[in-house]
C-alpha atoms as a PDB file:
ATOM      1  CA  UNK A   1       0.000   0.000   0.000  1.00  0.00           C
ATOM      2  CA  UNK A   2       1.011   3.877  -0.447  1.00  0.00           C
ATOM      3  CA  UNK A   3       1.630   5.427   2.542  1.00  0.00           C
ATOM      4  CA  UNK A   4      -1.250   7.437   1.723  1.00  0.00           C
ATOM      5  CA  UNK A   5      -3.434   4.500   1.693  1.00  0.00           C
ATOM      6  CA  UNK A   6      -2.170   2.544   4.771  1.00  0.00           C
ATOM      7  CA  UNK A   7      -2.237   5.944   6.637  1.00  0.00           C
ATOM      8  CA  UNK A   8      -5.712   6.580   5.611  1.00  0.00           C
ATOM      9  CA  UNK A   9      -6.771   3.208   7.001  1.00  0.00           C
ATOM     10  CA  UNK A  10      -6.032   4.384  10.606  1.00  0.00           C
ATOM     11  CA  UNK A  11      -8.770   6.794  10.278  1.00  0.00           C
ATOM     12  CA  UNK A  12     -11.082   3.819  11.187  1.00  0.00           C
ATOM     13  CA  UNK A  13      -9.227   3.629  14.424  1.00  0.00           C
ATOM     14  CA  UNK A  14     -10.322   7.403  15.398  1.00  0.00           C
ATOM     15  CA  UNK A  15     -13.726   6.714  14.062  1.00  0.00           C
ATOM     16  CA  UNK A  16     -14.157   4.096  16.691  1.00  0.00           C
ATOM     17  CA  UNK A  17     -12.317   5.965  19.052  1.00  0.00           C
ATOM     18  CA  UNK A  18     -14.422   9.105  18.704  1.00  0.00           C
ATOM     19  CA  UNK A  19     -17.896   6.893  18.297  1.00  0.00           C
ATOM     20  CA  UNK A  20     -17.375   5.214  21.304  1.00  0.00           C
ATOM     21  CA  UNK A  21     -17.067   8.317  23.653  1.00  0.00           C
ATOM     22  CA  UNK A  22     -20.990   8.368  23.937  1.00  0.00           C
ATOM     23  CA  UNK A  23     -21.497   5.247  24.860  1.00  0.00           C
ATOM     24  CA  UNK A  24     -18.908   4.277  27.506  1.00  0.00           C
ATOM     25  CA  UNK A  25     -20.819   5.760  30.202  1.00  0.00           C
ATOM     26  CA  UNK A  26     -23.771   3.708  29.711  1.00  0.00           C
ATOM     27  CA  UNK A  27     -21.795   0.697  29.764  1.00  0.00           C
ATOM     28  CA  UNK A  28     -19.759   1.644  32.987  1.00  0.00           C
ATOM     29  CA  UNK A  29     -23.033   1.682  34.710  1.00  0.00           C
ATOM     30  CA  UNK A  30     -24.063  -1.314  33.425  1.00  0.00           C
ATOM     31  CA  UNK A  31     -21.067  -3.320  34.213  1.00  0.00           C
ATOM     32  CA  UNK A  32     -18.997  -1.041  36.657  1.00  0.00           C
ATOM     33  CA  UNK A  33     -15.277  -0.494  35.954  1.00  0.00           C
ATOM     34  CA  UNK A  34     -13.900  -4.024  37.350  1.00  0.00           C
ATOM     35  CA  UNK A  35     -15.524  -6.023  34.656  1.00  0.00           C
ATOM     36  CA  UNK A  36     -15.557  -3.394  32.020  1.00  0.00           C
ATOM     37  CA  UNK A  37     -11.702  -3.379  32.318  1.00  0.00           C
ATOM     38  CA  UNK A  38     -11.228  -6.809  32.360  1.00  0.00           C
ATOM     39  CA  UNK A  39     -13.626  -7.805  29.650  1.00  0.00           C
ATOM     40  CA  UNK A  40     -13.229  -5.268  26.863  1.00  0.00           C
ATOM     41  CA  UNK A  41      -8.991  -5.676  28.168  1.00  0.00           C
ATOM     42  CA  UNK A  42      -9.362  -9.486  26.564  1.00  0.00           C
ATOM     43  CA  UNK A  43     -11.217  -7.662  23.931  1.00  0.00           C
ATOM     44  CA  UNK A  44      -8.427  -5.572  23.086  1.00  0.00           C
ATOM     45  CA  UNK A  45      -5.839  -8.282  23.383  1.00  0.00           C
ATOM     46  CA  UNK A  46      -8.333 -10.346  20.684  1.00  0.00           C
ATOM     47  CA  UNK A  47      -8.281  -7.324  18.118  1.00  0.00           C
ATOM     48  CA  UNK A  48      -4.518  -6.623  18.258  1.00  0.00           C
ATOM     49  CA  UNK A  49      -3.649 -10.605  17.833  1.00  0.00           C
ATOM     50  CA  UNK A  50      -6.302 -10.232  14.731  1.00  0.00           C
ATOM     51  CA  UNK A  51      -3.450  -7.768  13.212  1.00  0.00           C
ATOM     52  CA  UNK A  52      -1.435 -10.884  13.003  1.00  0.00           C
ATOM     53  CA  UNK A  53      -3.103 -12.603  11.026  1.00  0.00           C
ATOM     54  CA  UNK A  54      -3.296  -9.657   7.893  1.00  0.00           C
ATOM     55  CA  UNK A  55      -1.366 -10.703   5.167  1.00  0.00           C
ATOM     56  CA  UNK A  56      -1.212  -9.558   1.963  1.00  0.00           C
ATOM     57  CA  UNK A  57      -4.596 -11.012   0.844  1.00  0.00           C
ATOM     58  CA  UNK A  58      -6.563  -9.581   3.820  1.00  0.00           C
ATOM     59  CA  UNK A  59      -9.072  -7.508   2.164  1.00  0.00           C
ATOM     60  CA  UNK A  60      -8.815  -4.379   2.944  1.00  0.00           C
ATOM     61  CA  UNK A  61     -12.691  -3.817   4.535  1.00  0.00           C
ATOM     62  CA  UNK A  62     -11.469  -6.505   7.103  1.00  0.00           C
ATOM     63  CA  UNK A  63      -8.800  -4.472   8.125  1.00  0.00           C
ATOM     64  CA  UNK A  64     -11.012  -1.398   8.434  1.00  0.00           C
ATOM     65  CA  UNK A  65     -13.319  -3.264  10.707  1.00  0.00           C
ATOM     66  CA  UNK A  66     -10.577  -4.943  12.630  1.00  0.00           C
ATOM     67  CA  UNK A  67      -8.924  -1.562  13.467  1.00  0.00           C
ATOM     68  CA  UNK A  68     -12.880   0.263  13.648  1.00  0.00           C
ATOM     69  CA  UNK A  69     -12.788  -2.157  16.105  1.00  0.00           C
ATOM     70  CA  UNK A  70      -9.569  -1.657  17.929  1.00  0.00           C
ATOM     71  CA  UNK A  71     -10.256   2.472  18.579  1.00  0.00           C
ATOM     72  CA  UNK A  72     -13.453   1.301  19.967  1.00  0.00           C
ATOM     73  CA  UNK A  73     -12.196  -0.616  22.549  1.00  0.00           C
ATOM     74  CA  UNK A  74      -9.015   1.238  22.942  1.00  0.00           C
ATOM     75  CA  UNK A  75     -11.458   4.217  24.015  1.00  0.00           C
ATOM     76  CA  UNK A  76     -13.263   1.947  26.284  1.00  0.00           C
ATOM     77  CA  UNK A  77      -9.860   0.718  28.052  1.00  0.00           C
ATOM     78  CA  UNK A  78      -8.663   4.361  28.270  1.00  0.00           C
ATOM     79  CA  UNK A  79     -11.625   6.338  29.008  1.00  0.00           C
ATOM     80  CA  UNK A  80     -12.402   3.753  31.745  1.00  0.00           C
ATOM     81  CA  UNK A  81      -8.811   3.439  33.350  1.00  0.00           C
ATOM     82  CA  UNK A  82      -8.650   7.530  33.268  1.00  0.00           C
ATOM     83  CA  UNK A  83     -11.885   8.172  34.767  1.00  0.00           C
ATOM     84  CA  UNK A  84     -11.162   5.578  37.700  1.00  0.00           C
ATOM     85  CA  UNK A  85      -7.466   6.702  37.905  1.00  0.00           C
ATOM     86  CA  UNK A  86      -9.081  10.659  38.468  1.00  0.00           C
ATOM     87  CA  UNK A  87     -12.475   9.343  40.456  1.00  0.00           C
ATOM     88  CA  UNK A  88     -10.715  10.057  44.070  1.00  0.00           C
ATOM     89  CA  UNK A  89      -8.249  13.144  43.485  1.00  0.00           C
ATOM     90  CA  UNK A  90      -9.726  15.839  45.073  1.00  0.00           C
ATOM     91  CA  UNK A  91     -10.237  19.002  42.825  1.00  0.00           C
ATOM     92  CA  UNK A  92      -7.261  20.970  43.907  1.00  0.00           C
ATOM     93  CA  UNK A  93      -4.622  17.793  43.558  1.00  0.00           C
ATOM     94  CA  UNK A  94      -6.292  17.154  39.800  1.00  0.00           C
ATOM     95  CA  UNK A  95      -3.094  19.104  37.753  1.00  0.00           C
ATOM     96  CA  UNK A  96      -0.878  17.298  40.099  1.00  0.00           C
ATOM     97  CA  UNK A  97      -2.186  14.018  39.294  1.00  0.00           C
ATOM     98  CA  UNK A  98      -3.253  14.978  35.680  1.00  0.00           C
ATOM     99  CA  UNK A  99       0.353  15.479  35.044  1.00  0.00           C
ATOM    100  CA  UNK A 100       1.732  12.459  37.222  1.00  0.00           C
ATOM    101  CA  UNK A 101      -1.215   9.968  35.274  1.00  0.00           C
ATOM    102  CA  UNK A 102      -0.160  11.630  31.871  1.00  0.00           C
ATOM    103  CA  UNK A 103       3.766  10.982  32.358  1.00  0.00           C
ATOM    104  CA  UNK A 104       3.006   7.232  33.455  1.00  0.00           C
ATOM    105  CA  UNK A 105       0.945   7.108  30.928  1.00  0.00           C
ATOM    106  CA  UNK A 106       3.560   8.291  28.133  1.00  0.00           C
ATOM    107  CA  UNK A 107       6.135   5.962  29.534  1.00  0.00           C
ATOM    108  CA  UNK A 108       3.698   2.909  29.731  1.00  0.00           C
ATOM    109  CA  UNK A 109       3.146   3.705  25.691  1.00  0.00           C
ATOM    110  CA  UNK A 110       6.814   3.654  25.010  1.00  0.00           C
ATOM    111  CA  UNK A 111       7.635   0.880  26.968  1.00  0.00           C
ATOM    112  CA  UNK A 112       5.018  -1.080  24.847  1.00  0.00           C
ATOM    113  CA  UNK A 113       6.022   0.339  21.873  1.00  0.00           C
ATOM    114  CA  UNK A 114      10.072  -0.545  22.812  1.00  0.00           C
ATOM    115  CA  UNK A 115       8.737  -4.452  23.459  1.00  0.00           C
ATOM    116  CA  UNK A 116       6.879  -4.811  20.553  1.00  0.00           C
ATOM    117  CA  UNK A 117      10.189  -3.564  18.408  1.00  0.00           C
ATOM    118  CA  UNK A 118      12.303  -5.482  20.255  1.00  0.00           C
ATOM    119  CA  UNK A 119      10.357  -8.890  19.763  1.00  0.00           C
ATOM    120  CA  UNK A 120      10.287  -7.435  15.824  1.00  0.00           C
ATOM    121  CA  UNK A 121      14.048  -7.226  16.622  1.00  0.00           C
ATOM    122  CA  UNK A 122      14.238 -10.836  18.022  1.00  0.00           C
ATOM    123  CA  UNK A 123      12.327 -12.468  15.223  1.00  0.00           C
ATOM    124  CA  UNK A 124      14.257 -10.948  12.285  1.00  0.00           C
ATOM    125  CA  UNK A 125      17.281 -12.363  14.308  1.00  0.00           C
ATOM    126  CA  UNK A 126      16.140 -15.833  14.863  1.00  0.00           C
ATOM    127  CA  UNK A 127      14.598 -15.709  11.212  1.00  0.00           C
ATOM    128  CA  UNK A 128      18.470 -15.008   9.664  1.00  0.00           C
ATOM    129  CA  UNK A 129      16.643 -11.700   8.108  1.00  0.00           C
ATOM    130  CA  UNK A 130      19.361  -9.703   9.877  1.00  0.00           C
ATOM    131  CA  UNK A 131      20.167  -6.176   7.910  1.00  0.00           C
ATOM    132  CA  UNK A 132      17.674  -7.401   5.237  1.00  0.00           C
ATOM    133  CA  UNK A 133      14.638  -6.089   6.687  1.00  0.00           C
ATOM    134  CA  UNK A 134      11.471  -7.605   8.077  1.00  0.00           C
ATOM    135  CA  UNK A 135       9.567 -10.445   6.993  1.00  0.00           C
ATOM    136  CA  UNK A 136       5.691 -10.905   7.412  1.00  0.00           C
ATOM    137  CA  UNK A 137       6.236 -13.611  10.118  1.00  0.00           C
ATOM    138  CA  UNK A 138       8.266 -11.137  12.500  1.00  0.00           C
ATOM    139  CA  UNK A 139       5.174  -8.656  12.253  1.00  0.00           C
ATOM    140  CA  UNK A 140       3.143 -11.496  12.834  1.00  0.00           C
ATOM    141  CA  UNK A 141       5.265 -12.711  15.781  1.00  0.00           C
ATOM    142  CA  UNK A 142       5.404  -8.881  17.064  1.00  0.00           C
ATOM    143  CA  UNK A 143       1.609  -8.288  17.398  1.00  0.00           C
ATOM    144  CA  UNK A 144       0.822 -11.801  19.141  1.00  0.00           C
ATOM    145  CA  UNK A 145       3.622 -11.392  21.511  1.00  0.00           C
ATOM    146  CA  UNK A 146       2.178  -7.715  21.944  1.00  0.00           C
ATOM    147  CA  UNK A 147      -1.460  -9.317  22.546  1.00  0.00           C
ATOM    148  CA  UNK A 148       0.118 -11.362  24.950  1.00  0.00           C
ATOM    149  CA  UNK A 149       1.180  -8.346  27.052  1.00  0.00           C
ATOM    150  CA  UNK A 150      -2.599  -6.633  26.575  1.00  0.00           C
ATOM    151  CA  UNK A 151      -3.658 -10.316  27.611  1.00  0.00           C
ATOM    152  CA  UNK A 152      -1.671 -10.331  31.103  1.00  0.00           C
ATOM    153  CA  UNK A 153      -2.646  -6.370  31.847  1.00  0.00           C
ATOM    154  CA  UNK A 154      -6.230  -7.256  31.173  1.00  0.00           C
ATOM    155  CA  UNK A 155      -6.220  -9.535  34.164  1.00  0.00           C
ATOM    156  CA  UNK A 156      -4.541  -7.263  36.365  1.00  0.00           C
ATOM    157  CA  UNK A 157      -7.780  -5.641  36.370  1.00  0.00           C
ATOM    158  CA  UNK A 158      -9.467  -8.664  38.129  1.00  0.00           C
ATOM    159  CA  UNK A 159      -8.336  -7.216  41.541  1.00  0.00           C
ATOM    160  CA  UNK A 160     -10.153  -4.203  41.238  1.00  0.00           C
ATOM    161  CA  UNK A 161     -13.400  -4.340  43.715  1.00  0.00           C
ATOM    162  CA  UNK A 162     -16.305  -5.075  42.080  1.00  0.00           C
ATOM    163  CA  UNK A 163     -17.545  -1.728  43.396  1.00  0.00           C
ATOM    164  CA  UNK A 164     -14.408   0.117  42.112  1.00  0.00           C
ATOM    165  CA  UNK A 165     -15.339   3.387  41.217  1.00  0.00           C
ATOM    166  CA  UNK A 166     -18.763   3.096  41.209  1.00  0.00           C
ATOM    167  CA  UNK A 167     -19.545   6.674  42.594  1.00  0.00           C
ATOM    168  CA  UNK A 168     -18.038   7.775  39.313  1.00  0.00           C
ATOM    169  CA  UNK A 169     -20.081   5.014  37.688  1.00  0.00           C
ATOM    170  CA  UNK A 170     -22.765   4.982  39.011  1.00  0.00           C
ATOM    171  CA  UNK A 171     -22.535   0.840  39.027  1.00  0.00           C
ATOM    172  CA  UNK A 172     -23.563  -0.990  42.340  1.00  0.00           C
ATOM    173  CA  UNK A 173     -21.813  -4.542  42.522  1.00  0.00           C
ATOM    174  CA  UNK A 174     -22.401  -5.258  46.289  1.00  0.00           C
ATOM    175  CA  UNK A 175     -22.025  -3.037  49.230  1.00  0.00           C
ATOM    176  CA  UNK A 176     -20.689   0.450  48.506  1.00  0.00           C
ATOM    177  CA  UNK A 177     -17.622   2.004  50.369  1.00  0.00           C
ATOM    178  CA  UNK A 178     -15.410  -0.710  49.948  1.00  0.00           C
ATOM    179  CA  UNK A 179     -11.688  -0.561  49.127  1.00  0.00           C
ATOM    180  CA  UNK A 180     -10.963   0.011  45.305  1.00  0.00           C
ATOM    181  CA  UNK A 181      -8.433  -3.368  45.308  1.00  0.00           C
ATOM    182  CA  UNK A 182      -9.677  -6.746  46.469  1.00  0.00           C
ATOM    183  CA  UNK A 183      -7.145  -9.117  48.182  1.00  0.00           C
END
């Protein structure tokens, strides 16, 4: 593809992105933050491993759809895990922790970024493709291994109270005023 083209595919990614913004709510109150998080986390750990299966061939509405797909659930995971991360600061902490939550974030994005190039890395190595560029197999290899990783986050989620964040929510699990981390 032209860069123009490929490029122009991500646009399905901020469609679903954007779309999704007026519905997360809803679905935070339907199924609180705990099992939003953990759910659509799987979710987004099913969508990126789809990206390793495009080849060539992959017709080029599937990969729409798969990536339509990935912005709405990457809004989901980050509109959920921001509103829960800010759901406690009091009002005059929130540039504090706006800042401190932006920075982590950042660095969590590079780090992920960094592991899924260095498994790209490792596979052109183990593959002999070494100074002769990537083959479709080390892509592949990159985005399961990187699926892997949204895999093990998504369960990290599990400990999260059931009731986590519901006053931001407005989801009732059990009894209210418990801790935010289980266990």
């Amino acid at each position: 593809m032209t860069a123009f083209a490929s490029g122009s595919l991500t646009i399905a990614c901020a469609v679903g992105d954007f779309g999704m913004k007026f519905f997360s709510k809803r679905l935070l109150r339907r199924f609180g933050f705990r099992q939003t998080l953990v759910v659509n986390g799987v979710l987004v750990a099913l969508t990126i491993l789809a990206c390793a299966t495009f080849t060539a061939a992959t017709p080029i509405v599937v990969i729409a759809i798969v990536l339509f797909l990935v912005g709405v659930l990457r809004s989901v995971q980050f509109g959920s895990f921001n509103a829960l991360t800010y759901g406690d600061v009091p009002a005059e902490r929130m540039s504090a922790a706006s800042s401190l939550a932006s920075t982590i974030q950042q660095m969590a994005f590079g780090v992920g970024v960094a592991y899924g190039a260095l498994v790209l890395h490792l596979s052109a190595q183990l593959n002999g493709s070494r100074g002769q560029g990537f083959t479709v197999n080390d892509f592949h290899l990159a985005f399961a291994a990187t699926a892997a990783l949204a895999l093990v986050s998504a369960f990290g989620f599990t400990r999260l109270h059931p009731n986590a964040g519901a006053e931001a929510s407005g989801h009732q699990a059990g009894e209210a005023g418990s801790p935010a981390l289980a266990g």
